[in-house]
PDB file of N, CA and C in Angstrom:
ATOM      1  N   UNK A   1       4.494  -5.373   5.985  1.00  0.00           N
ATOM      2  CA  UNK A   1       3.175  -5.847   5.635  1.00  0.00           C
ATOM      3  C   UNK A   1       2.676  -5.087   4.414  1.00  0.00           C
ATOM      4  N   UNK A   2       1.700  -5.521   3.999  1.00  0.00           N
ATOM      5  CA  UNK A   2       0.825  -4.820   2.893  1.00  0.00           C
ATOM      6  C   UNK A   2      -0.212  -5.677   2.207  1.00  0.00           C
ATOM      7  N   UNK A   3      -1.321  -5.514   1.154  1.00  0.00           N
ATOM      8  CA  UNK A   3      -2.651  -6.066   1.283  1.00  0.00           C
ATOM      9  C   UNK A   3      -2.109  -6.379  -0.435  1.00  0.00           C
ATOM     10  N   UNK A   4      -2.613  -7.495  -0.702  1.00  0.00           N
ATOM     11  CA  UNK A   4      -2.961  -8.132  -2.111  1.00  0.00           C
ATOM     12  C   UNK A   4      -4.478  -7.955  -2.695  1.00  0.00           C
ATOM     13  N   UNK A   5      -4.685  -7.106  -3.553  1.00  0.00           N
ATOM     14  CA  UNK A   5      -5.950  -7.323  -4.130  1.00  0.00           C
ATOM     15  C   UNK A   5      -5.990  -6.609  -5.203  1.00  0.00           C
ATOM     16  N   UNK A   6      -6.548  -7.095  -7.045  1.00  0.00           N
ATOM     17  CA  UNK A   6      -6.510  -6.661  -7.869  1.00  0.00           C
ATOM     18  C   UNK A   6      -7.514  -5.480  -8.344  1.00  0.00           C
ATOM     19  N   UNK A   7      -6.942  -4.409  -8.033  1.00  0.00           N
ATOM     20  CA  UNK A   7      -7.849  -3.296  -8.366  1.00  0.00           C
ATOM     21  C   UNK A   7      -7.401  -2.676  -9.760  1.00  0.00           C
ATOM     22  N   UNK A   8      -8.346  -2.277 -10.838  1.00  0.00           N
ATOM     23  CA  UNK A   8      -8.237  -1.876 -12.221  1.00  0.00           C
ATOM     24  C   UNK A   8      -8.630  -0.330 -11.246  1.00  0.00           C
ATOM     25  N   UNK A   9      -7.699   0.575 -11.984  1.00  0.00           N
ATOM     26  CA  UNK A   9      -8.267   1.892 -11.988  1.00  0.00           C
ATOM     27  C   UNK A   9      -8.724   2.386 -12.790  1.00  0.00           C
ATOM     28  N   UNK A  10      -9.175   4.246 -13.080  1.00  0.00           N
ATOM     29  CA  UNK A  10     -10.071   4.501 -14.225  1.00  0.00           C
ATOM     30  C   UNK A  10      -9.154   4.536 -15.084  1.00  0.00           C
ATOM     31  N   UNK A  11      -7.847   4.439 -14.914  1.00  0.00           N
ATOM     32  CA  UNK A  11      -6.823   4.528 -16.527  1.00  0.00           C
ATOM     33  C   UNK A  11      -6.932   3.065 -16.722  1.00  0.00           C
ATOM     34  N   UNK A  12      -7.314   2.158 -16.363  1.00  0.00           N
ATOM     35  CA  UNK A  12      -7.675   1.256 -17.239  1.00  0.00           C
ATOM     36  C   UNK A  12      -6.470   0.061 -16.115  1.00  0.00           C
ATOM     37  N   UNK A  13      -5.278   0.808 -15.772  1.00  0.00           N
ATOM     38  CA  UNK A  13      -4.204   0.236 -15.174  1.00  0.00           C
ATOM     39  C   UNK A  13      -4.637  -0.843 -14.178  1.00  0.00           C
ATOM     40  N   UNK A  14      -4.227  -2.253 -14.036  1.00  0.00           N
ATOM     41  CA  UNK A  14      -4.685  -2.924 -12.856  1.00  0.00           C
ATOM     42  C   UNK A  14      -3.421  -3.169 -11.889  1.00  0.00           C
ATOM     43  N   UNK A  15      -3.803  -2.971 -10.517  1.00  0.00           N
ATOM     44  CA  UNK A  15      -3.174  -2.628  -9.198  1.00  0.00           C
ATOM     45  C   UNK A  15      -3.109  -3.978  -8.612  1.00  0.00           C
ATOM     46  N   UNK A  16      -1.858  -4.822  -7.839  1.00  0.00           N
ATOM     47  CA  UNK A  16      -2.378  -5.753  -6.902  1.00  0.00           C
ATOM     48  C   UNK A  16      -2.084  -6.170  -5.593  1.00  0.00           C
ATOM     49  N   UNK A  17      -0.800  -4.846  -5.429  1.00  0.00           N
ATOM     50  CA  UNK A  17       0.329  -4.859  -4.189  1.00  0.00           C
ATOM     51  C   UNK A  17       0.021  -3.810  -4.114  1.00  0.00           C
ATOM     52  N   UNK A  18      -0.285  -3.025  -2.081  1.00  0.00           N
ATOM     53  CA  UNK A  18      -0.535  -2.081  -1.783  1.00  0.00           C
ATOM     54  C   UNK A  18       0.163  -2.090  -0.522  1.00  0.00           C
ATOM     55  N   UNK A  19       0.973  -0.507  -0.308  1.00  0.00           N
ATOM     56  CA  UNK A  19       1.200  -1.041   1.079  1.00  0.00           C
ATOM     57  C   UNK A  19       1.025   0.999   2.130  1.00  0.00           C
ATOM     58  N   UNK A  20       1.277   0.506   2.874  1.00  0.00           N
ATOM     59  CA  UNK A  20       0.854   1.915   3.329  1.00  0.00           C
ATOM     60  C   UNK A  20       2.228   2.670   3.592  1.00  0.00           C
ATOM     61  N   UNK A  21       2.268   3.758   2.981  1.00  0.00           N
ATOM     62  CA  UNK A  21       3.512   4.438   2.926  1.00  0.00           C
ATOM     63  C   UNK A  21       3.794   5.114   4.258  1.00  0.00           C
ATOM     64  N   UNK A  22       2.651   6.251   4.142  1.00  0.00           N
ATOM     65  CA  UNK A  22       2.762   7.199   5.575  1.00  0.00           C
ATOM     66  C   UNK A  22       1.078   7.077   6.320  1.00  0.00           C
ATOM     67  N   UNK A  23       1.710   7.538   7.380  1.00  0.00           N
ATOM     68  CA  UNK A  23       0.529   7.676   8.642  1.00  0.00           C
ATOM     69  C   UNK A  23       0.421   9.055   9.310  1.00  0.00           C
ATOM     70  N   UNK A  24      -0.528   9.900   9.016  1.00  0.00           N
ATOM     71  CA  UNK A  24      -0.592  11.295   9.625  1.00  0.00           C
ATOM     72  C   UNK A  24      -1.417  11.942   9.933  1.00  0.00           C
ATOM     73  N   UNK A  25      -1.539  12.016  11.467  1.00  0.00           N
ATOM     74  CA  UNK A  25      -2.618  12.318  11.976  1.00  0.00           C
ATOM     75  C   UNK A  25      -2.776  14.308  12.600  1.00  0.00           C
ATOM     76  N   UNK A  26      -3.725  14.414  11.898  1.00  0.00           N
ATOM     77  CA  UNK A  26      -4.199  15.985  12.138  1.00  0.00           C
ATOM     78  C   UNK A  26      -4.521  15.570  13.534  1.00  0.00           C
ATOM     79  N   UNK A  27      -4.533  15.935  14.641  1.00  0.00           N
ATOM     80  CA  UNK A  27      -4.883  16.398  16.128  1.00  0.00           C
ATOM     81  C   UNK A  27      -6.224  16.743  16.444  1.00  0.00           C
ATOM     82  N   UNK A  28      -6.848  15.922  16.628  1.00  0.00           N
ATOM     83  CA  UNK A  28      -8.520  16.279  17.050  1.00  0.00           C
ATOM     84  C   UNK A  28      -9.701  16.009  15.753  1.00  0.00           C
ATOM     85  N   UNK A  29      -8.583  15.780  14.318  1.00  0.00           N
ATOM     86  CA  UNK A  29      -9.377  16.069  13.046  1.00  0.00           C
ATOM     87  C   UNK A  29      -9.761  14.751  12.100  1.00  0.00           C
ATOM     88  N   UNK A  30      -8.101  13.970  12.018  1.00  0.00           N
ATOM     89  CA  UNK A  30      -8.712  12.696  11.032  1.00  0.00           C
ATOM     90  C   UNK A  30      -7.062  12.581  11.029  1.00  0.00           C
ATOM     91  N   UNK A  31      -7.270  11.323  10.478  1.00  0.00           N
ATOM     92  CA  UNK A  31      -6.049  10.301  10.121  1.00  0.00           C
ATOM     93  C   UNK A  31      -6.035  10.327   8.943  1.00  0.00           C
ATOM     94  N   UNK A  32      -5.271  10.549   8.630  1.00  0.00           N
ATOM     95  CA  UNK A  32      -4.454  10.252   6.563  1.00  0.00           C
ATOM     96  C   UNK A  32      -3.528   8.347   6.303  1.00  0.00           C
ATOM     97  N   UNK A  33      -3.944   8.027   5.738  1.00  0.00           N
ATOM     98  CA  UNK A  33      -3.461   6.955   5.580  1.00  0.00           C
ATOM     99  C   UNK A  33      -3.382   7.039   3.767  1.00  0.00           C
ATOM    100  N   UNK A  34      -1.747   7.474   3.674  1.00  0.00           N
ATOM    101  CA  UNK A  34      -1.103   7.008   2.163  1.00  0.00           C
ATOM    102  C   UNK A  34      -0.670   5.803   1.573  1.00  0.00           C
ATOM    103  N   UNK A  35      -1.487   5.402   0.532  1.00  0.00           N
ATOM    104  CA  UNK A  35      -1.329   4.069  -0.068  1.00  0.00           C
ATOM    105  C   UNK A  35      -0.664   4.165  -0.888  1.00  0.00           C
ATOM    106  N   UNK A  36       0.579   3.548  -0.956  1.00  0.00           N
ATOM    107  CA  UNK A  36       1.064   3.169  -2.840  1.00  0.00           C
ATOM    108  C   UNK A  36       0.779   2.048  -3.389  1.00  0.00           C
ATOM    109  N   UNK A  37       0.033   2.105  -4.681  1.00  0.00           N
ATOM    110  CA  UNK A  37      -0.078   0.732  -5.177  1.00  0.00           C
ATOM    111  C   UNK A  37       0.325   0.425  -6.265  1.00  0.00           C
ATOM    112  N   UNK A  38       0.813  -0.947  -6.527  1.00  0.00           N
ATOM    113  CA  UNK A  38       1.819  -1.668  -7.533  1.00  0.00           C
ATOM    114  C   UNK A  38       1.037  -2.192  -8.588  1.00  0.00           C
ATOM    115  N   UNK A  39       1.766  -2.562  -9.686  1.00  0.00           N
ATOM    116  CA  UNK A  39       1.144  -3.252 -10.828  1.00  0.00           C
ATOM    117  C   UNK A  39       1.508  -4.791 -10.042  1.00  0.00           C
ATOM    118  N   UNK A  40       2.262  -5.075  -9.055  1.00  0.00           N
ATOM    119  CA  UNK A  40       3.264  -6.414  -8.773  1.00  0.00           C
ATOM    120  C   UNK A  40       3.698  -6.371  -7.725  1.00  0.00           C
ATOM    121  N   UNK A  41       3.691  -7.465  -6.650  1.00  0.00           N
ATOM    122  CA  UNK A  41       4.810  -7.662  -5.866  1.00  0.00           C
ATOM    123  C   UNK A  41       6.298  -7.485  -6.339  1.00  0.00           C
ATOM    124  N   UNK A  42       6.701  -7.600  -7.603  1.00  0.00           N
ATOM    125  CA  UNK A  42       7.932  -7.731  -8.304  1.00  0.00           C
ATOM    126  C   UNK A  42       8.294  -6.526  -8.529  1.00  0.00           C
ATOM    127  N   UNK A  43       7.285  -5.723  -8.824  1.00  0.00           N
ATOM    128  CA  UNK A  43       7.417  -3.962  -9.132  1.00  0.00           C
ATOM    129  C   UNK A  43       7.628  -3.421  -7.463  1.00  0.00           C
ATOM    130  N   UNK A  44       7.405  -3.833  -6.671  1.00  0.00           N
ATOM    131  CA  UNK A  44       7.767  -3.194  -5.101  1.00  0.00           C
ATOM    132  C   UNK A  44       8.996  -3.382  -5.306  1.00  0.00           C
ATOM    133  N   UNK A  45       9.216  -4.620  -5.180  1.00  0.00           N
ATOM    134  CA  UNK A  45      10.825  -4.950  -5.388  1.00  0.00           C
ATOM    135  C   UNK A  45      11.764  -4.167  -5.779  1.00  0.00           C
ATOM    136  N   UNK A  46      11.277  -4.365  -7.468  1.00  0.00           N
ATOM    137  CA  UNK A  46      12.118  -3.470  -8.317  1.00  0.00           C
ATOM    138  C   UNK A  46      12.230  -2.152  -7.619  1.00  0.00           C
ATOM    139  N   UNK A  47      11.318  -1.247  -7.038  1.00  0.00           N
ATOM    140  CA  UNK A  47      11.557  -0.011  -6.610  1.00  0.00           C
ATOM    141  C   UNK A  47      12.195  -0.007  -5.576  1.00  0.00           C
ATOM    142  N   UNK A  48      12.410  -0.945  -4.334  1.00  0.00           N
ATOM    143  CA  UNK A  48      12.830  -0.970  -3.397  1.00  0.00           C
ATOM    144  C   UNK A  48      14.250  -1.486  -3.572  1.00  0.00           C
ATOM    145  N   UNK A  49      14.811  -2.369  -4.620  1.00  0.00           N
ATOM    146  CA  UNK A  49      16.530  -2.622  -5.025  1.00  0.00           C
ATOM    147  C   UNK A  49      16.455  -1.015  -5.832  1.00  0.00           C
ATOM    148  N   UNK A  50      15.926  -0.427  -6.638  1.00  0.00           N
ATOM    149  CA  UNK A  50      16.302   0.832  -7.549  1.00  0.00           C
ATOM    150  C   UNK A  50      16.610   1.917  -6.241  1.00  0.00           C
ATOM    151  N   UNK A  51      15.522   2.006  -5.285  1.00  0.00           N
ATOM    152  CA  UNK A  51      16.404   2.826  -3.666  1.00  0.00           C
ATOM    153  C   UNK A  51      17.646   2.973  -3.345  1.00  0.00           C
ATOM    154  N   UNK A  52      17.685   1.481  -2.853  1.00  0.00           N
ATOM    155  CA  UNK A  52      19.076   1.032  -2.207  1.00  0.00           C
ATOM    156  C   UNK A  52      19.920   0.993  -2.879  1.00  0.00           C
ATOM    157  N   UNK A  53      19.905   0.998  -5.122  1.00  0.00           N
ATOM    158  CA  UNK A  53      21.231   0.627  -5.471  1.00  0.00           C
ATOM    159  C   UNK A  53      21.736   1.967  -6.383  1.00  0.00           C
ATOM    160  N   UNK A  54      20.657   3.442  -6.187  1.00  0.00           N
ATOM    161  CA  UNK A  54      20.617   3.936  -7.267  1.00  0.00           C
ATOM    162  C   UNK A  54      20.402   4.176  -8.456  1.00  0.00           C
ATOM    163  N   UNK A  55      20.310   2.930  -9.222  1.00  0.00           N
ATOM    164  CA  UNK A  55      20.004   2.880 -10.545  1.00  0.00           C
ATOM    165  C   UNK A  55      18.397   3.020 -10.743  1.00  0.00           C
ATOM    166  N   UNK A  56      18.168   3.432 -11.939  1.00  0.00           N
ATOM    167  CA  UNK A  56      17.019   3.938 -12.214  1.00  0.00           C
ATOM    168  C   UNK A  56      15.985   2.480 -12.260  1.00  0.00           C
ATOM    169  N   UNK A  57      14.686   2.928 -12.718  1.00  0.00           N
ATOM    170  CA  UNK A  57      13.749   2.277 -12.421  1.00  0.00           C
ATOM    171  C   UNK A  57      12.443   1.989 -13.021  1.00  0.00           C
ATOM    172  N   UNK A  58      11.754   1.071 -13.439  1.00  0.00           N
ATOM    173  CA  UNK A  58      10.806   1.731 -14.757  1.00  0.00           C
ATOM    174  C   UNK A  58       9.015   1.097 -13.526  1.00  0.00           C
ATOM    175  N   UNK A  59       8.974   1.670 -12.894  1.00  0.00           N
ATOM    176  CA  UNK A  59       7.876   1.287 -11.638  1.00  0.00           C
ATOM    177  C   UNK A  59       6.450   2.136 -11.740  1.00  0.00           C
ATOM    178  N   UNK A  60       5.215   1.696 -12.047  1.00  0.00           N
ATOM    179  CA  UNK A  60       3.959   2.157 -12.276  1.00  0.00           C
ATOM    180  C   UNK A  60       3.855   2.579 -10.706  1.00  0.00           C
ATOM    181  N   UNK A  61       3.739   3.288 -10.077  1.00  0.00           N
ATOM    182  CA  UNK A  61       2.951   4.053  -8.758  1.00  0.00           C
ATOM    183  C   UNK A  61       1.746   4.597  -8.444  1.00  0.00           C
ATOM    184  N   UNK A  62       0.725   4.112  -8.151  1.00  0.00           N
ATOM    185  CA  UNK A  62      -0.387   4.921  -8.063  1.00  0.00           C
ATOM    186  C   UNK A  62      -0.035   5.330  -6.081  1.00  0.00           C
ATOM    187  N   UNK A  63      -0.483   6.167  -5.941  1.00  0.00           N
ATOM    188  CA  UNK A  63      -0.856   6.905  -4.699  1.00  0.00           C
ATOM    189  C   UNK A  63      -2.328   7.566  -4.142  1.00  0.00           C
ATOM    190  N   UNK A  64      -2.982   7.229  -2.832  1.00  0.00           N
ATOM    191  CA  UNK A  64      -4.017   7.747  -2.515  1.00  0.00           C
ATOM    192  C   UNK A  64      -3.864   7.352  -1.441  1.00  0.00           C
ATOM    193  N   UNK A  65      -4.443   9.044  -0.901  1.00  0.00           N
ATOM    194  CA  UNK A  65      -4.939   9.172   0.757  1.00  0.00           C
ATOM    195  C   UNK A  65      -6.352   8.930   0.715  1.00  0.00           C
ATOM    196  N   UNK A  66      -6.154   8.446   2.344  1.00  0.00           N
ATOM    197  CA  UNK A  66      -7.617   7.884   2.731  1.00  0.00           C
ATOM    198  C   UNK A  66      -7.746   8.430   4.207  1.00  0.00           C
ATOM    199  N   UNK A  67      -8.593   8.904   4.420  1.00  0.00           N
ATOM    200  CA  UNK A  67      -9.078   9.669   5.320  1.00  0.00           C
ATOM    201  C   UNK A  67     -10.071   8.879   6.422  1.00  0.00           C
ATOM    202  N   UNK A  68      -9.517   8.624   7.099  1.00  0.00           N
ATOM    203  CA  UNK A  68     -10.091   7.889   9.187  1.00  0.00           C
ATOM    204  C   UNK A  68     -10.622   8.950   9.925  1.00  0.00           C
ATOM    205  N   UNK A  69     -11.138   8.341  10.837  1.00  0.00           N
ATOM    206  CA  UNK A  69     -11.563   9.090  11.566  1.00  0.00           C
ATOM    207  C   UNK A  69     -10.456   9.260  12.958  1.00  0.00           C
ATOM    208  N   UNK A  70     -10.240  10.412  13.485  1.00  0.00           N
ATOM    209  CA  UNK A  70      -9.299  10.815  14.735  1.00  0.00           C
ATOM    210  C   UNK A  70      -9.176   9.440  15.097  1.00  0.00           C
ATOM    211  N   UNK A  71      -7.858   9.102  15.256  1.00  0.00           N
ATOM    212  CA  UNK A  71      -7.444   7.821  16.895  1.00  0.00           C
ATOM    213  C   UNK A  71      -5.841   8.628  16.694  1.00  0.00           C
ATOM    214  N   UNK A  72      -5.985   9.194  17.937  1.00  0.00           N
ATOM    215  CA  UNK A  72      -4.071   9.110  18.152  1.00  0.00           C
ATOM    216  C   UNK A  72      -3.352   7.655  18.425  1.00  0.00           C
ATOM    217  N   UNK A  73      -3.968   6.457  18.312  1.00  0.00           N
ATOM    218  CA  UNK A  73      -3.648   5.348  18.682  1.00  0.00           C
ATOM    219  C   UNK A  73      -3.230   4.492  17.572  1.00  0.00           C
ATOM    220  N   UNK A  74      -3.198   5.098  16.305  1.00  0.00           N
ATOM    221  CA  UNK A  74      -3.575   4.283  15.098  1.00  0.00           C
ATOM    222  C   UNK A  74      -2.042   4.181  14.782  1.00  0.00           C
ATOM    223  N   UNK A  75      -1.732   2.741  14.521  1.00  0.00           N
ATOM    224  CA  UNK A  75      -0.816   2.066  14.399  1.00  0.00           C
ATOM    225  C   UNK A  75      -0.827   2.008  13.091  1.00  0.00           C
ATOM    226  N   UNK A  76       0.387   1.442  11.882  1.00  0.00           N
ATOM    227  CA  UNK A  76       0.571   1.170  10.901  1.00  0.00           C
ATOM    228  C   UNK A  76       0.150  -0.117  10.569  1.00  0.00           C
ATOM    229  N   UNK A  77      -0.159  -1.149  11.583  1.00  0.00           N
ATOM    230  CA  UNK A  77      -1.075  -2.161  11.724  1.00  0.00           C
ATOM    231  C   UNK A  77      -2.423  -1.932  11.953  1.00  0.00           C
ATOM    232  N   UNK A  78      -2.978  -1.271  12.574  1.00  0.00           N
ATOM    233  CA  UNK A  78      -4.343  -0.748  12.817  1.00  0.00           C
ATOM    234  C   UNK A  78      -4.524  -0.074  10.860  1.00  0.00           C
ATOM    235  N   UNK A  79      -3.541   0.790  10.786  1.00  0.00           N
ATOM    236  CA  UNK A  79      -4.127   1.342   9.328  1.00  0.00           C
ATOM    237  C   UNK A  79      -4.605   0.107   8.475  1.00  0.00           C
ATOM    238  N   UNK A  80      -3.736  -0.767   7.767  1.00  0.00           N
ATOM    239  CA  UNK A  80      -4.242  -1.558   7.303  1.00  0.00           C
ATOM    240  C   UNK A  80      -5.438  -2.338   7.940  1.00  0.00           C
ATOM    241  N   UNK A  81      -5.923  -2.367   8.781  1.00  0.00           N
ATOM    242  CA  UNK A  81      -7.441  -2.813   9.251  1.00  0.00           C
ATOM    243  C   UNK A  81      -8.282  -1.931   8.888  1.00  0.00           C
ATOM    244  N   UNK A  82      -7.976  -0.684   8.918  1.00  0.00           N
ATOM    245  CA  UNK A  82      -8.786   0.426   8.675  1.00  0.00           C
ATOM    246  C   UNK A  82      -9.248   0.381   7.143  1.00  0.00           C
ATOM    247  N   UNK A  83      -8.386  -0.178   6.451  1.00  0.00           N
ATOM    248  CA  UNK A  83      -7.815  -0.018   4.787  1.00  0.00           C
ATOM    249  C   UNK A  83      -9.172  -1.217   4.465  1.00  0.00           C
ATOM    250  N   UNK A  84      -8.753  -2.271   5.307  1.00  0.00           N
ATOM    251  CA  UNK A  84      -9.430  -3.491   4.584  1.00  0.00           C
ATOM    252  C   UNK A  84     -11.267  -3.498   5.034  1.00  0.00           C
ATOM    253  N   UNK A  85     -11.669  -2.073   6.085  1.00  0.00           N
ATOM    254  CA  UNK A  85     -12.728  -2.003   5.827  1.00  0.00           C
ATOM    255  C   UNK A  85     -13.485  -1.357   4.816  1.00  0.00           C
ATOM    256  N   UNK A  86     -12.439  -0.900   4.156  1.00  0.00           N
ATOM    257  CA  UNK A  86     -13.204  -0.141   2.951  1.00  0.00           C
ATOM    258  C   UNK A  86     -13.634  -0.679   1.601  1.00  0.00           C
ATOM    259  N   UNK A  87     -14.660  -0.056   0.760  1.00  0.00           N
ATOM    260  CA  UNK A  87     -14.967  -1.136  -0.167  1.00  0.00           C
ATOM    261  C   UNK A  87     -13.963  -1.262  -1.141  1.00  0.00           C
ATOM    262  N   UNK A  88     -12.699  -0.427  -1.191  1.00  0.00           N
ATOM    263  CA  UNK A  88     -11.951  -0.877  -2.522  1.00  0.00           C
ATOM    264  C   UNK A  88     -11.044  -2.204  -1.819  1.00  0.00           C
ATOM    265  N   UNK A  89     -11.237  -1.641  -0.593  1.00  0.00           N
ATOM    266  CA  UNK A  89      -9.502  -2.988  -0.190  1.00  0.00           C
ATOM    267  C   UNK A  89     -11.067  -4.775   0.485  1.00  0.00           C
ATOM    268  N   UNK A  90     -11.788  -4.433  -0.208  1.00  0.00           N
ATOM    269  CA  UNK A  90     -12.719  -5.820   0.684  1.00  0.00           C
ATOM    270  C   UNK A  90     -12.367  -6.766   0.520  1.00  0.00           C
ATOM    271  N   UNK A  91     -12.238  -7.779   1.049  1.00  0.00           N
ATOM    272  CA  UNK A  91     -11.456  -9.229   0.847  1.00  0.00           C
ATOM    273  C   UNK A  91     -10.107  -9.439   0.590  1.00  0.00           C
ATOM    274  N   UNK A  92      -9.728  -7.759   0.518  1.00  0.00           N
ATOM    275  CA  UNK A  92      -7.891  -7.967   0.379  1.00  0.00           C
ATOM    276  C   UNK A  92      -7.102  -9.200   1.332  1.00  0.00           C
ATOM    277  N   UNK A  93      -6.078  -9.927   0.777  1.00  0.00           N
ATOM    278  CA  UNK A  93      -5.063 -10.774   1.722  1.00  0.00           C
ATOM    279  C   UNK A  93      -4.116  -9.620   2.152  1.00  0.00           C
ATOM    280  N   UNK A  94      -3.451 -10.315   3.363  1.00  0.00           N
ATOM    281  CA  UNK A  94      -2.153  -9.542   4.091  1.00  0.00           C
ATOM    282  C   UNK A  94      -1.517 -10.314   3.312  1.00  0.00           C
ATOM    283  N   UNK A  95      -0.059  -9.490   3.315  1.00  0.00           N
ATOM    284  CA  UNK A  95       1.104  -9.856   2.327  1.00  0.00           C
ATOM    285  C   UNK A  95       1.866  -9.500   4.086  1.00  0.00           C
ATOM    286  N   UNK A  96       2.449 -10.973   4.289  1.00  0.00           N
ATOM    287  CA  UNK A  96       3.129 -10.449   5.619  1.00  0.00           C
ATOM    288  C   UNK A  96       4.578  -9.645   5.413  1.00  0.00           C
ATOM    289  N   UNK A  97       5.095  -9.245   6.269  1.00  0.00           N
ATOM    290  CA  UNK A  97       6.811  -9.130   6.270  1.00  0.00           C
ATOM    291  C   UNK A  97       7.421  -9.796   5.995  1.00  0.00           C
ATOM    292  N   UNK A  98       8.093  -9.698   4.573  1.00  0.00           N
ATOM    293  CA  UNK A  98       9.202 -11.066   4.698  1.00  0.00           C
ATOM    294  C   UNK A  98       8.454 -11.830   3.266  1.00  0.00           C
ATOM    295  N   UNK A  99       7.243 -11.068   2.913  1.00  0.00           N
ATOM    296  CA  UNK A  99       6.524 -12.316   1.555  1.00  0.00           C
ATOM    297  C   UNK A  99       6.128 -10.633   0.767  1.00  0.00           C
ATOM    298  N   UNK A 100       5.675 -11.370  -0.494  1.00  0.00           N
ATOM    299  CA  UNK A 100       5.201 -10.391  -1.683  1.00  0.00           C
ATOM    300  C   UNK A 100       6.896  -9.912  -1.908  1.00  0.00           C
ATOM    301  N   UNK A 101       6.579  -8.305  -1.803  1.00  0.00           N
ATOM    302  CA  UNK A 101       7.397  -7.545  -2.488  1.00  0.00           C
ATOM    303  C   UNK A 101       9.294  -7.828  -1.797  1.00  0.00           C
ATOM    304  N   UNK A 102       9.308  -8.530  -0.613  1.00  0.00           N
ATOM    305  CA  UNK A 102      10.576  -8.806   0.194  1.00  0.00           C
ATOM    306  C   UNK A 102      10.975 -10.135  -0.154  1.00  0.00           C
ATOM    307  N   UNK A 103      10.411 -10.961  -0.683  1.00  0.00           N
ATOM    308  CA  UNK A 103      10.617 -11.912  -1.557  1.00  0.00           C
ATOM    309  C   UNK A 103      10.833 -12.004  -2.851  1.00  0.00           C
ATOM    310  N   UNK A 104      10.450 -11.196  -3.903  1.00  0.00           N
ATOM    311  CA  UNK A 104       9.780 -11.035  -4.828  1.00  0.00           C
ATOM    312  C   UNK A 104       8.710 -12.137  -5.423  1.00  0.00           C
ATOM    313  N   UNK A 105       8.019 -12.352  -4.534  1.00  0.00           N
ATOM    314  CA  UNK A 105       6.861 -13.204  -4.860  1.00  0.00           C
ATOM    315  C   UNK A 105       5.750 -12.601  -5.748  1.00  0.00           C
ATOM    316  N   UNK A 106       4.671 -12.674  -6.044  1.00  0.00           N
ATOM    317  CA  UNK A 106       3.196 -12.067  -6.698  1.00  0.00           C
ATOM    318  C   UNK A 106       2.553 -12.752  -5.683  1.00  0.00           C
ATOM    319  N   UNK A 107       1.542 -12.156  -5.139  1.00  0.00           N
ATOM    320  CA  UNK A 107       0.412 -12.143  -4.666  1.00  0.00           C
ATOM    321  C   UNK A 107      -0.765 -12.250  -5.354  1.00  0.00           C
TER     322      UNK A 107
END
C-alpha cells in the first residue's frame, strides 16, 4: 500500500508517491511512523528493480517521521490512517498492493 498526493516541498521539489517505510513504537511514549516520498510511482519502481538488481539508481527520496500517539496496536495499515489524518496527507488516495509503484503506474 501507500498514499498518492502531490506535495511541493520547501526545496521547491514536488512529491506524489508515499509509502510508509518503518513503524516504531517507543513503549508507553509515541509511535514513529517513517515516510518515504517519491517524485513518481515510476521512481518507487525504479528504486525497488535498482534493490533487487544492483545496479545503480538516479531516485529523489525525501524522508520524514511523524510522531502518534502510544497504540501498541498500530498496524502498518492503521499507520497510513493515522498519515491521512494529518494536514499534509488530507485527501490523499490509497495506492493499493499490486498498483502505483508495483505496476509502474503514476498516481
Amino acid at each position: 500500500m501507500a498514499l498518492a498526493k502531490e506535495i511541493e516541498l520547501p526545496s521547491g521539489v514536488t512529491v506524489r508517491y508515499h509509502r510508509v517505510v518503518s513503524l516504531n513504537c517507543i513503549t508507553n511514549a509515541a509511535n514513529l511512523v517513517e515516510v518515504a516520498s517519491y517524485t513518481s510511482a515510476e521512481k518507487r519502481a525504479e528504486e525497488r528493480a535498482a534493490l533487487e538488481s544492483g545496479e545503480p539508481m538516479d531516485v529523489f527520496i525525501e524522508t520524514t517521521v511523524f510522531e502518534a500517539h502510544y497504540d501498541q496496536t498500530m498496524t502498518i495499515e492503521s499507520a497510513y490512517a493515522y498519515l491521512k489524518t494529518l494536514p499534509e496527507f488530507e485527501g490523499a488516495a490509497d495506492v493499493p498492493e499490486g498498483g502505483g509503484a508495483d505496476q509502474g503506474v503514476s498516481e
